[in-house]
Protein backbone atom coordinates (compact mmCIF):
# COMPACT_ATOMS: atom_id res chain seq x y z
CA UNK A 1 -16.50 5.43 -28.53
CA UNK A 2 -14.20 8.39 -28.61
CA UNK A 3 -15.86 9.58 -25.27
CA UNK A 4 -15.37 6.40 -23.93
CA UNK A 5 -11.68 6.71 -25.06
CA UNK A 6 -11.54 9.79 -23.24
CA UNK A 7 -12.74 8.62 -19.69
CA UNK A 8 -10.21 5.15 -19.98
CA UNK A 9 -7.28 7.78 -21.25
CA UNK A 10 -5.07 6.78 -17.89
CA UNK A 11 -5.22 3.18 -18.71
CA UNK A 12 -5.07 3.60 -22.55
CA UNK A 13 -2.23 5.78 -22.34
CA UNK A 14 -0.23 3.65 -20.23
CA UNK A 15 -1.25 0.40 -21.76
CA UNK A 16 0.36 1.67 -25.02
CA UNK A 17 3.34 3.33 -23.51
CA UNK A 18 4.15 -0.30 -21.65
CA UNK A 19 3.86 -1.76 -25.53
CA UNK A 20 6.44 0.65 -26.68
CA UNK A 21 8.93 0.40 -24.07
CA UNK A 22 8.76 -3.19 -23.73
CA UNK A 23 9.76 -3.06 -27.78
CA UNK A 24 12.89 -0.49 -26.62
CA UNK A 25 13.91 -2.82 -24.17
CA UNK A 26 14.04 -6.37 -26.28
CA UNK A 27 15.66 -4.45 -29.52
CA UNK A 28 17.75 -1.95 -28.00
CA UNK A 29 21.14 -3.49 -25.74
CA UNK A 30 21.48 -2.60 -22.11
CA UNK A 31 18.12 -0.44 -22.57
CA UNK A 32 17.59 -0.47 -18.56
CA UNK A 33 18.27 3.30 -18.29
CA UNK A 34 16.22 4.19 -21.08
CA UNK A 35 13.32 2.52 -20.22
CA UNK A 36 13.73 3.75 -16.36
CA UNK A 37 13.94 6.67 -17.34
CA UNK A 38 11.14 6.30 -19.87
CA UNK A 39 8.49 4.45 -17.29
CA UNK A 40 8.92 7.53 -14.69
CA UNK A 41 8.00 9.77 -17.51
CA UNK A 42 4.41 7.62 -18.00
CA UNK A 43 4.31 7.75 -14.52
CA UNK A 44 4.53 11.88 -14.79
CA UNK A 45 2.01 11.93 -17.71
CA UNK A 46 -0.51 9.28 -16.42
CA UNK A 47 -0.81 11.77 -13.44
CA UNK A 48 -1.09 14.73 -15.44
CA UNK A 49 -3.77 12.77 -17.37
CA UNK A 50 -5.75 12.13 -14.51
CA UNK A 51 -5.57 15.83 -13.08
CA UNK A 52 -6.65 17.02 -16.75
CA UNK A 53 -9.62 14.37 -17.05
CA UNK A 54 -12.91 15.69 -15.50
CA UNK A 55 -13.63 14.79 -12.17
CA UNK A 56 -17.44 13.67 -12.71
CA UNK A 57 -18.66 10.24 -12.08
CA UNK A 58 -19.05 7.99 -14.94
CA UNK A 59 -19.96 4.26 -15.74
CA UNK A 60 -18.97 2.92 -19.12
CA UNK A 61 -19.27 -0.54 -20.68
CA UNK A 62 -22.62 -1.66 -19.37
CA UNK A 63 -21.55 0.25 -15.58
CA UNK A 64 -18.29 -2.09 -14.86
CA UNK A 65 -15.97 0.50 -15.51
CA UNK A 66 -16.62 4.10 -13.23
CA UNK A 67 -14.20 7.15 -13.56
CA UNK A 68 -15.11 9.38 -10.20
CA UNK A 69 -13.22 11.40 -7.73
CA UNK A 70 -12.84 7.82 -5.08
CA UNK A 71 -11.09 5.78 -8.17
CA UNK A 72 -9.21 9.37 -9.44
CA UNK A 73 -7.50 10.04 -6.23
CA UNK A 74 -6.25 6.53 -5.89
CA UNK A 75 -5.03 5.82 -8.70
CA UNK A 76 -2.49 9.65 -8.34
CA UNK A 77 -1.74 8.20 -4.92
CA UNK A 78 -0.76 4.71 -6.69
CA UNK A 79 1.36 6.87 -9.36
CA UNK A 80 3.20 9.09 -6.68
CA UNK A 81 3.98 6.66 -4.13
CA UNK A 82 5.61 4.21 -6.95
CA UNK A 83 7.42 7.16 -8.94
CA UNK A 84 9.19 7.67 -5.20
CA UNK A 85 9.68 3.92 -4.72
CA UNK A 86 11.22 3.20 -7.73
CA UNK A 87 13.32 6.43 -8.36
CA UNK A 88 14.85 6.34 -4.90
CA UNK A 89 15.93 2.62 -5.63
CA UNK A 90 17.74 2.98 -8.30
CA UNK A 91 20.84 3.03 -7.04
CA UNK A 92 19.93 -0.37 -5.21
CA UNK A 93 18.94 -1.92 -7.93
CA UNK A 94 22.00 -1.24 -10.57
CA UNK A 95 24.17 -2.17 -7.78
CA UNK A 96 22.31 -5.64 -6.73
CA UNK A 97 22.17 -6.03 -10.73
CA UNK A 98 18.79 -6.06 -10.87
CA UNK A 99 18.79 -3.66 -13.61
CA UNK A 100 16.78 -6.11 -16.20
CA UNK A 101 14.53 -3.74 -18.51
CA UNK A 102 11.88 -5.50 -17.58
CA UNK A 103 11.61 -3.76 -13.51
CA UNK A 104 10.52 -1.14 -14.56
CA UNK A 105 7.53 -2.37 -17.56
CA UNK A 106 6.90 -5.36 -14.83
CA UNK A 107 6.07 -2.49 -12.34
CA UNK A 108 4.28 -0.14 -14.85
CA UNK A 109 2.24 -3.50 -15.16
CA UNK A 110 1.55 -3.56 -11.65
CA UNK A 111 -0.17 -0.44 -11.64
CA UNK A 112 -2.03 -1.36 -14.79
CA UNK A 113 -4.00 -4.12 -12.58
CA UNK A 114 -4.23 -1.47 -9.80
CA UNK A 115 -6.04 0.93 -12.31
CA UNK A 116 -8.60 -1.34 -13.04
CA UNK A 117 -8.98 -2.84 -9.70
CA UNK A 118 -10.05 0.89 -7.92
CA UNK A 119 -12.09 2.23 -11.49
CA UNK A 120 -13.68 -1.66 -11.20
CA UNK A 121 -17.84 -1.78 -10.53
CA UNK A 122 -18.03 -5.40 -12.16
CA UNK A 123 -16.76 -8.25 -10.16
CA UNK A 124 -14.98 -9.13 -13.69
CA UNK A 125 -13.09 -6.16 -14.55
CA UNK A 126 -12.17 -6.81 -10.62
CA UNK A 127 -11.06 -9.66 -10.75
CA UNK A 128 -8.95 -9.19 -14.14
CA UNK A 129 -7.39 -5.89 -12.67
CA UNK A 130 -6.37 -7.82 -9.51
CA UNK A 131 -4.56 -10.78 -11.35
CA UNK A 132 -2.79 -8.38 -13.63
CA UNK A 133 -1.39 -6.69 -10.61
CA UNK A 134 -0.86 -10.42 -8.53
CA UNK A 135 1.22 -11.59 -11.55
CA UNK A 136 3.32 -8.90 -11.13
CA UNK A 137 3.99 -9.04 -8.14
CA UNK A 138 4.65 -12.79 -8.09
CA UNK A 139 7.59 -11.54 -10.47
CA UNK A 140 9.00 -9.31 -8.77
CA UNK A 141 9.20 -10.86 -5.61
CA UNK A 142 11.73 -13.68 -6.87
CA UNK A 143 13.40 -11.32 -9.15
CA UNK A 144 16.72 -11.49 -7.61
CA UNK A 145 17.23 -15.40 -9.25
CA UNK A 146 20.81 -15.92 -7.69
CA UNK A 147 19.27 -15.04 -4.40
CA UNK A 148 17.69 -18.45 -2.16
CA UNK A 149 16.01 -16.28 -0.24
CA UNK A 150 14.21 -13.94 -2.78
CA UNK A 151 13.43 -16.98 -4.80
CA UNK A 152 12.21 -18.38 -1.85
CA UNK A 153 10.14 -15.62 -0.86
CA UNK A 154 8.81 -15.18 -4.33
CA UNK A 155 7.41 -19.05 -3.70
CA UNK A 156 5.87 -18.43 -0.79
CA UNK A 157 3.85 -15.45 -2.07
CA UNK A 158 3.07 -17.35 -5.00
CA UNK A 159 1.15 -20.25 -3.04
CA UNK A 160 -0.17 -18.20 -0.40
CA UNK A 161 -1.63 -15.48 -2.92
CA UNK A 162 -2.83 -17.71 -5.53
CA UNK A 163 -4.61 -20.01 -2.71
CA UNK A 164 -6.26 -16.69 -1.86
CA UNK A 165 -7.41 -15.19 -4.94
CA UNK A 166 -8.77 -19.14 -5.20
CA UNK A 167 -11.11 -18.08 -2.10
CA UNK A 168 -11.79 -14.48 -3.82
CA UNK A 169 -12.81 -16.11 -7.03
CA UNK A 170 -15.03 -18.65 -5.42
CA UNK A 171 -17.08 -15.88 -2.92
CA UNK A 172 -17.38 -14.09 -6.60
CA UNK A 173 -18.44 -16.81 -8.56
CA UNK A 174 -21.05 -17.40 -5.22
CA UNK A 175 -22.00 -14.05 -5.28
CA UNK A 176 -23.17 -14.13 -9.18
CA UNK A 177 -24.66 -17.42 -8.24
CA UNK A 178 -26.64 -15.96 -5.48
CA UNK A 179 -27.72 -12.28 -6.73
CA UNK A 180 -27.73 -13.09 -10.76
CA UNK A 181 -25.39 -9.99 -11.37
CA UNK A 182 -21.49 -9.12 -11.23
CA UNK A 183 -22.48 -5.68 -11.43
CA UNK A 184 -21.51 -3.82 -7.98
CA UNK A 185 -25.04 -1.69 -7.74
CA UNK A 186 -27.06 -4.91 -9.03
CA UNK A 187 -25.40 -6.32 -6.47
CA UNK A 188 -26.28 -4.02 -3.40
CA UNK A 189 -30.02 -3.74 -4.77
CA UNK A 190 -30.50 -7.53 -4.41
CA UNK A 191 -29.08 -7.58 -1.00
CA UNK A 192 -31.55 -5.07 0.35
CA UNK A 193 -33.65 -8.44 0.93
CA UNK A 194 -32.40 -11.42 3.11
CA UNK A 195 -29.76 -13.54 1.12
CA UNK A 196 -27.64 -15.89 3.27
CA UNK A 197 -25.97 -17.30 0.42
CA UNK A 198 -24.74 -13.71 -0.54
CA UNK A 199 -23.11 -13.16 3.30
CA UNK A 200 -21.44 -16.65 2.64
CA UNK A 201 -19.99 -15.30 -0.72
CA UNK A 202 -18.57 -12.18 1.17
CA UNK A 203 -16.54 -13.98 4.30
CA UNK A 204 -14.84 -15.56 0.76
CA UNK A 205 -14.22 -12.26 -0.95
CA UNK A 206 -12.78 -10.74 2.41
CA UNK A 207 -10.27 -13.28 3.21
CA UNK A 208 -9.35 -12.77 -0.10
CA UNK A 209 -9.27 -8.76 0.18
CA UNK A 210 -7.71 -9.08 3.62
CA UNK A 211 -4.84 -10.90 2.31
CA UNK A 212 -4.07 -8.40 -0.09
CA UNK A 213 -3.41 -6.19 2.45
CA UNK A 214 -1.65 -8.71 4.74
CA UNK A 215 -4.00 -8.38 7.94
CA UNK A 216 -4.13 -10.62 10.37
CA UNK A 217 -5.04 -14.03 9.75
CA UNK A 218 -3.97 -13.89 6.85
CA UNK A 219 -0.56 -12.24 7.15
CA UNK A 220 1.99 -15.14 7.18
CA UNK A 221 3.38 -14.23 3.56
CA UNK A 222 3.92 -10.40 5.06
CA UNK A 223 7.30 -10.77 7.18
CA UNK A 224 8.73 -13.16 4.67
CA UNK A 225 8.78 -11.68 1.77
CA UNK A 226 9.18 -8.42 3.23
CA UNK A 227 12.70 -9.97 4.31
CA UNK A 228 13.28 -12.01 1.86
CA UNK A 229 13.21 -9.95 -1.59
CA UNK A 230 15.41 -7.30 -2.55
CA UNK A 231 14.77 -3.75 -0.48
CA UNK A 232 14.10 -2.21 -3.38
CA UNK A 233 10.63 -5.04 -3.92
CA UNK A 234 9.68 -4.81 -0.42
CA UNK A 235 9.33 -1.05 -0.25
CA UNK A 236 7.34 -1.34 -3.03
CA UNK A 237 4.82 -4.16 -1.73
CA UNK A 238 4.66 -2.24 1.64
CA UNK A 239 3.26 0.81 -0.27
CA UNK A 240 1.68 0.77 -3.13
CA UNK A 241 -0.20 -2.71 -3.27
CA UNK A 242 -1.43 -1.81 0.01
CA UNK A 243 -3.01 1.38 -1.08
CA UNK A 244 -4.92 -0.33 -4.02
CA UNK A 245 -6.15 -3.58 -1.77
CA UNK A 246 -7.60 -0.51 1.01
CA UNK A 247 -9.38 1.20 -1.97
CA UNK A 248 -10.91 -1.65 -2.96
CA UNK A 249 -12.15 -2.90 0.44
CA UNK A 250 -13.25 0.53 0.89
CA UNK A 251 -15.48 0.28 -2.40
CA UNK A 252 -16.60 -3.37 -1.51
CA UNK A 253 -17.78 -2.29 1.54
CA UNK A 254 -19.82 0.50 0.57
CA UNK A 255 -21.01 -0.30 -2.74
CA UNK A 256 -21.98 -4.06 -3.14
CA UNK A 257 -21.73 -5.06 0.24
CA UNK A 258 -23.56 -1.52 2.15
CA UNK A 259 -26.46 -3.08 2.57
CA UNK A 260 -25.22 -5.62 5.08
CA UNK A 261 -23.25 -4.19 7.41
CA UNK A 262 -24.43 -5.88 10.36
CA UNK A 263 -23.00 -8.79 9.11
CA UNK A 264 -19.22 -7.72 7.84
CA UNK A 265 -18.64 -5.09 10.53
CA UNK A 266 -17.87 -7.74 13.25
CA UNK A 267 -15.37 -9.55 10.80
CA UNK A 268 -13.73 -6.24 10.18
CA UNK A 269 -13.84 -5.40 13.75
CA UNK A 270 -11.84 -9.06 14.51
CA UNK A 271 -9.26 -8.62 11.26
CA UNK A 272 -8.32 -4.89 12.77
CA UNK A 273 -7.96 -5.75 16.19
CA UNK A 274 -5.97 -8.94 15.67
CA UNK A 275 -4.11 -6.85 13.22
CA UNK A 276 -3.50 -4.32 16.04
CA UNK A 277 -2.58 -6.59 18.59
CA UNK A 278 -0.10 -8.86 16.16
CA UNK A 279 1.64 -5.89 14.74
CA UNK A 280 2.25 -4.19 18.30
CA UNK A 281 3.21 -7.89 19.92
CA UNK A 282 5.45 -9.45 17.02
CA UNK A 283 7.99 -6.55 16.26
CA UNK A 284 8.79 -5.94 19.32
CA UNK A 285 11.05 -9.01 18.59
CA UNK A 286 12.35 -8.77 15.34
CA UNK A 287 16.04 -7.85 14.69
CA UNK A 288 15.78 -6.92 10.89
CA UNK A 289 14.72 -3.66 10.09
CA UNK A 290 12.48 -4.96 7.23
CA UNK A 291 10.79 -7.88 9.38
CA UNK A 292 10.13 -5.33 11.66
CA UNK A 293 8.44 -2.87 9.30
CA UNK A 294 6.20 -6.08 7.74
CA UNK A 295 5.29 -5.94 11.21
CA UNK A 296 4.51 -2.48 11.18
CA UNK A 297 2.58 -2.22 8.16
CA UNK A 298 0.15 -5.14 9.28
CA UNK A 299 -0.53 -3.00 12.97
CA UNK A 300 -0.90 -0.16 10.77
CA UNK A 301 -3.12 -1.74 8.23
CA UNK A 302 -5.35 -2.95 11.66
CA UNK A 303 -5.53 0.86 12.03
CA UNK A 304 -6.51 1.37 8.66
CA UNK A 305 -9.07 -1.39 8.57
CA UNK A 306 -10.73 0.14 12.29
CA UNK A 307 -11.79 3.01 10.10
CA UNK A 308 -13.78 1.10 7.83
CA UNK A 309 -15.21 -1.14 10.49
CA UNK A 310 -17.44 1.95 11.08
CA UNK A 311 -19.66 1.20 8.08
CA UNK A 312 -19.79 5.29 8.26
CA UNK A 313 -18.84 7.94 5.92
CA UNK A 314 -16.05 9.34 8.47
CA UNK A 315 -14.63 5.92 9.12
CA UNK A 316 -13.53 5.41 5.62
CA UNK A 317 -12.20 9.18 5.14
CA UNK A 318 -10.36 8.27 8.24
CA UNK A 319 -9.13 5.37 6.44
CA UNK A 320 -8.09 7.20 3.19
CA UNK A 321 -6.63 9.87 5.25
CA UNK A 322 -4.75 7.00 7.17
CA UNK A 323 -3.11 5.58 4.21
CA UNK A 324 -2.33 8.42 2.28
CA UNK A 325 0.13 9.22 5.28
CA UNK A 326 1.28 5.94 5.82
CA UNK A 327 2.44 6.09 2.24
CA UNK A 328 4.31 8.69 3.24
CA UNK A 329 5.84 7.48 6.57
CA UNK A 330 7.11 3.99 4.40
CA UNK A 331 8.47 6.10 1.94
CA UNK A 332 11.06 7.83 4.02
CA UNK A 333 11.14 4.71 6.07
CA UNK A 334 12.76 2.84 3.25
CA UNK A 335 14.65 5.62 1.61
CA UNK A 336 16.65 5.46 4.57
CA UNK A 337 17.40 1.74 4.57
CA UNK A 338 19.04 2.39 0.83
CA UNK A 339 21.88 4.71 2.58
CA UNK A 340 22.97 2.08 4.88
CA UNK A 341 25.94 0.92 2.66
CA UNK A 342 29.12 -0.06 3.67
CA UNK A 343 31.45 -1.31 1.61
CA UNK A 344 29.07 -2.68 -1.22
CA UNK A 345 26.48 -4.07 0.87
CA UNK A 346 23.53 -2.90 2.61
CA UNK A 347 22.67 -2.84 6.36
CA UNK A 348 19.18 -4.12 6.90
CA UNK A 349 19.61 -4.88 10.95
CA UNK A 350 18.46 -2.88 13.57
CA UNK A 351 22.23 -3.11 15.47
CA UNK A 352 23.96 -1.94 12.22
CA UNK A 353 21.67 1.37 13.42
CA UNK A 354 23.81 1.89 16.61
CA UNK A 355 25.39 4.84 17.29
CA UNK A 356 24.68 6.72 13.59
CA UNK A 357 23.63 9.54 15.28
CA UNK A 358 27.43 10.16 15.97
CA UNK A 359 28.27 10.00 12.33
CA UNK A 360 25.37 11.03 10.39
CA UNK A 361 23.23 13.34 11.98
CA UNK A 362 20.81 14.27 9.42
CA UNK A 363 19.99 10.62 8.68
CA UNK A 364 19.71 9.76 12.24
CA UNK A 365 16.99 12.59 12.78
CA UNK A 366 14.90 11.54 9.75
CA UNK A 367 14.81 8.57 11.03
CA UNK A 368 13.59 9.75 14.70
CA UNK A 369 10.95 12.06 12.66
CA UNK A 370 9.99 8.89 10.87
CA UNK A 371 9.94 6.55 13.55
CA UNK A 372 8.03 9.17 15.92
CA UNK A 373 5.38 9.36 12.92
CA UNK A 374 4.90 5.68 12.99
CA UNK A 375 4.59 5.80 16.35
CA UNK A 376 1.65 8.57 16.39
CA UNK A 377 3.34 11.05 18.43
CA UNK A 378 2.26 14.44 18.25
CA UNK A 379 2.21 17.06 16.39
CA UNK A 380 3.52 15.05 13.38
CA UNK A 381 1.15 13.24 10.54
CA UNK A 382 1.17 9.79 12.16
CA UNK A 383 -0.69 11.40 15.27
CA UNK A 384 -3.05 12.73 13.18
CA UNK A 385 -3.65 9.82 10.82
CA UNK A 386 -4.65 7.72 13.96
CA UNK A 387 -6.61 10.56 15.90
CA UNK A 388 -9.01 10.92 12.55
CA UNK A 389 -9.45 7.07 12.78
CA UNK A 390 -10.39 6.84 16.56
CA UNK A 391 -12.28 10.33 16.29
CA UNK A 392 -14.14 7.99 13.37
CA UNK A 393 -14.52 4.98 15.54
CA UNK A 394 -15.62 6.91 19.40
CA UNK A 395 -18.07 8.86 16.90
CA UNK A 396 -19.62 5.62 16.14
CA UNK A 397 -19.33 4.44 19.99
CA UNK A 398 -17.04 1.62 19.03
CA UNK A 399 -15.31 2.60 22.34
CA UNK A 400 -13.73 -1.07 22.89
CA UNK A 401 -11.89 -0.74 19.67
CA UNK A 402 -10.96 2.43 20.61
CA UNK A 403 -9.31 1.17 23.49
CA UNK A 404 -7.66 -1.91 22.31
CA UNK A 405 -6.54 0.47 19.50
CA UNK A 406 -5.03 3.03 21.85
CA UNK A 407 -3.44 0.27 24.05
CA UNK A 408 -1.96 -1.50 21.55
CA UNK A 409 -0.22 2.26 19.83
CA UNK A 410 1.53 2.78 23.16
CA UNK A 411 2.93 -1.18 22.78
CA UNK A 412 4.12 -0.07 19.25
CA UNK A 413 6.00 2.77 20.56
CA UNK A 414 8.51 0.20 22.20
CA UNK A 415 9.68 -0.88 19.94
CA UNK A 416 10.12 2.41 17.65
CA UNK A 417 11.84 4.17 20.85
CA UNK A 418 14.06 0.75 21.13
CA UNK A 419 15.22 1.86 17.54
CA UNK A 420 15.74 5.59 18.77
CA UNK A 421 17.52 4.30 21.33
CA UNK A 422 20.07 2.16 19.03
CA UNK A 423 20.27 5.05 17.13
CA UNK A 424 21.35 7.85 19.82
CA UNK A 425 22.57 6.04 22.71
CA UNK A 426 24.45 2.88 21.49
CA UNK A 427 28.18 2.46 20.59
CA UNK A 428 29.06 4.12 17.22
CA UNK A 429 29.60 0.64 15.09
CA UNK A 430 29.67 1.63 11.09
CA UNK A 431 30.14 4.51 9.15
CA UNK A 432 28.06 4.14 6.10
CA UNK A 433 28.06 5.65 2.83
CA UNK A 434 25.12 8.06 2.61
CA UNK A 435 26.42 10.90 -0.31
CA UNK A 436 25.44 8.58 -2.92
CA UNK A 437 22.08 8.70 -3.55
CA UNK A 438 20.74 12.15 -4.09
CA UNK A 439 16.54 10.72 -4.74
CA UNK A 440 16.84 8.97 -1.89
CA UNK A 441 18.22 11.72 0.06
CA UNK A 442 15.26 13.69 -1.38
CA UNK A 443 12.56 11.17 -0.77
CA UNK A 444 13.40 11.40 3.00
CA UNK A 445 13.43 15.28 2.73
CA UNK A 446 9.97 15.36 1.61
CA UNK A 447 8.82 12.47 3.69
CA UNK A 448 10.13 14.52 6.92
CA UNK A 449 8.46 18.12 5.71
CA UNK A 450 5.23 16.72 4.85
CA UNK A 451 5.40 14.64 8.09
CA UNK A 452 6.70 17.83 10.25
CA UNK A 453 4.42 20.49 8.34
CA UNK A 454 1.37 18.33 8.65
CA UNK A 455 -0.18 20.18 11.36
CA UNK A 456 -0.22 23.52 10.34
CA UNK A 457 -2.76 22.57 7.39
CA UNK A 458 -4.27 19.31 7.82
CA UNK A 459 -7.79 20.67 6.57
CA UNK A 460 -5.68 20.18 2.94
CA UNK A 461 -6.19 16.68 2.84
CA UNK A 462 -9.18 16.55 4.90
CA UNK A 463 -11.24 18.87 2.44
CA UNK A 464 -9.69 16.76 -0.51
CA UNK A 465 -10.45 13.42 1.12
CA UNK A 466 -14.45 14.52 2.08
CA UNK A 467 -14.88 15.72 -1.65
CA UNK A 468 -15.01 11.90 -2.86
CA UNK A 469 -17.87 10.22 -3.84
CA UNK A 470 -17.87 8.04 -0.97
CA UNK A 471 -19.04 11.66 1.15
């Protein structure tokens, strides 16, 4: 038991400190700060935790729980990309009033689900970890109350994700029906031999996997929502909930479902490309900043996904290594949209960009480093996020998604150079208030190094990436 204890310390630990602040907040008044402050301390801890715990693969509680390096790495990139999401909104939030002391615990419950969903080898403990973190976000997204269109938002993720974890649950329910386990390996073993029933249980489970991650078809919540709630909600939905549904498709794929590849590589092969093609098509259109990064994230998710359409080894380090930098790309992304203020409100269209350049240089080249990133121009970490996926994908001679995938990049540069172009060659139109928010300011400063630096040592992530247990 106590060893048990040991390997579930993350999730113990932060179960327990979400109990204790969630007692500061209802019997202490205006508690917001404390338990801010308080929840980015777990987050510090729970990391430290995980960095102290052994690295060494283990199942617990009849195999549905593992602790390995694949569920270990995760859940620090879950921790460190909320921990910048939240901290750098701060400011947003007090001054939207959204500073309820329950943010931060509803958030810290978020992550909860997200633990369980990557450590998951049960389709129980699964499907538990995923609702925990889908009730949370439901919560979040209509947070703003006063607000039609966060409460609208919040409805419309609400149907559309509960009519997809309906699918999920169904393929799962299938998939004990047809194999007589909800144990992952069971799983695999008993599709080693034909089982049509247990395909037809999977084309569920990945519409319901492929919504969590907003790819194309089943991306109509994305722009939305993104919109819709509070900045401060959709920079958080655009990172870390994205990182946790990849992980998990990324397990799916090569745990339960590795024995038939034949038959889920050509859906994965039709989500990324239509991904691709819908994210490169669609923002070149859009006129808010945050519609057009919902946009963004599902092209970039269609890169993502093109990595783990291999079915190889390299295709889903290329996929890991993918995210982990598109964390970091969305991070200074949004960090910049919380220092376009002007005179108590914040700018989220692409015009209220024009000219900044003239004003506020610093902010203006962060965002050209940013923007060039998301584009995947060289040398900076966006170029190299997409050149491990296609290296991944030509290595496997997938050369027409290869192609469609390097066609539809150069379409997604229009539109980041049309923001460039707002930025440095239109009219000067606002002068914003940018002093402000020191995190913020520091979130984009790390974002841009990392981004910048990437080059010189990208056989740092690489190394860490190919040490999972998925090498």
């Amino acid at each position: 038991m106590i060893d048990n204890l040991n390997i579930m310390l993350p999730e113990f630990f932060l179960s327990l400190s979400i109990f204790t602040i969630l007692m500061i907040g209802v019997f202490i008044k205006n508690s917001f700060n404390i338990v801010f402050n308080l929840s980015s301390l777990i987050i510090i801890f729970t990391v430290a935790i995980i960095l102290n715990n052994s690295n060494n693969e283990v199942k617990i509680f009849l195999d549905s729980f593992t602790r390995d390096p694949f569920s270990n790495y995760f859940k620090i990139l879950i921790l460190i990309s909320s921990l910048f999401v939240l901290n750098s909104s701060k400011n947003f939030i007090v001054e939207n009033k959204l500073d309820k002391f329950e943010y931060p615990i509803i958030i810290l419950l978020s992550i909860l689900g997200m633990f369980f969903m990557v450590s998951a080898n049960d389709l129980i403990l699964f499907y538990l970890g995923l609702e925990l973190q889908s009730l949370s976000l439901y919560i979040l997204a209509s947070i703003d109350r006063d607000n039609l269109r966060s409460t609208e938002s919040g409805i419309k993720y609400f149907v559309l994700s509960a009519l997809s974890s309906g699918l999920l649950l169904y393929g799962c329910s299938l998939l004990y029906g047809f194999t007589g386990s909800t144990n992952f390996d069971v799983i695999a073993n008993q599709l080693i031999k034909d089982n049509t029933g247990a395909v037809f249980a999977m084309v569920f489970i990945l519409v319901g996997l492929a919504f969590k991650v907003s790819a194309v078809p089943f991306h109509m919540w994305t722009p939305d929502v993104y919109e819709g709630a509070p900045t401060s909600i959709t920079s958080y939905f655009a990172v870390v909930p994205k990182v946790a549904g990849l992980a998990l498709l990324i397990k799916f794929m090569f745990i339960p479902f590795s024995n038939i590849l034949l038959e889920w590589q050509t859906i994965i092969i039709f989500i990324s490309i239509a991904s691709m093609i819908l994210g490169a098509v669609s923002a070149m259109v859009q006129k808010n900043f945050k519609r057009l990064l919902a946009y963004s994230s599902i092209g970039h998710i269609g890169y993502a996904l093109a990595g783990v359409a291999t079915g190889a080894t390299s295709g889903y380090q290329s996929s890991i290594i993918y995210i982990s930098i598109y964390v970091i790309m969305n991070i200074g992304a949004f960090s910049c949209l919380y220092l376009l203020k002007k005179d108590g409100e914040y700018k989220e269209n692409i015009s209220d960009l024009s000219g900044i350049s003239k004003k506020h240089p610093i902010l203006a080249i962060s965002l050209l480093i940013i923007l060039f990133s998301l584009a995947g121009v060289p040398p900076l970490g966006g170029f190299f996020a997409k050149f491990y996926v296609f290296l991944a994908v030509v290595e496997n001679e997938m050369y027409a998604l290869a192609i469609i995938g390097l066609l539809t990049t150069v379409m997604s540069a229009f539109y980041y150079l049309k923001i460039i172009k707002t930025i440095y060659f239109d009219d000067n139109v606002i002068t914003f208030e940018t002093r402000k928010n020191t995190i913020a300011q520091f979130s984009i400063f790390t974002s841009c190094t990392i981004l910048i630096t990437f080059f010189l040592y990208p056989s740092v992530l690489n190394n860490l990436v190919s040490s999972l247990f998925i090498n």
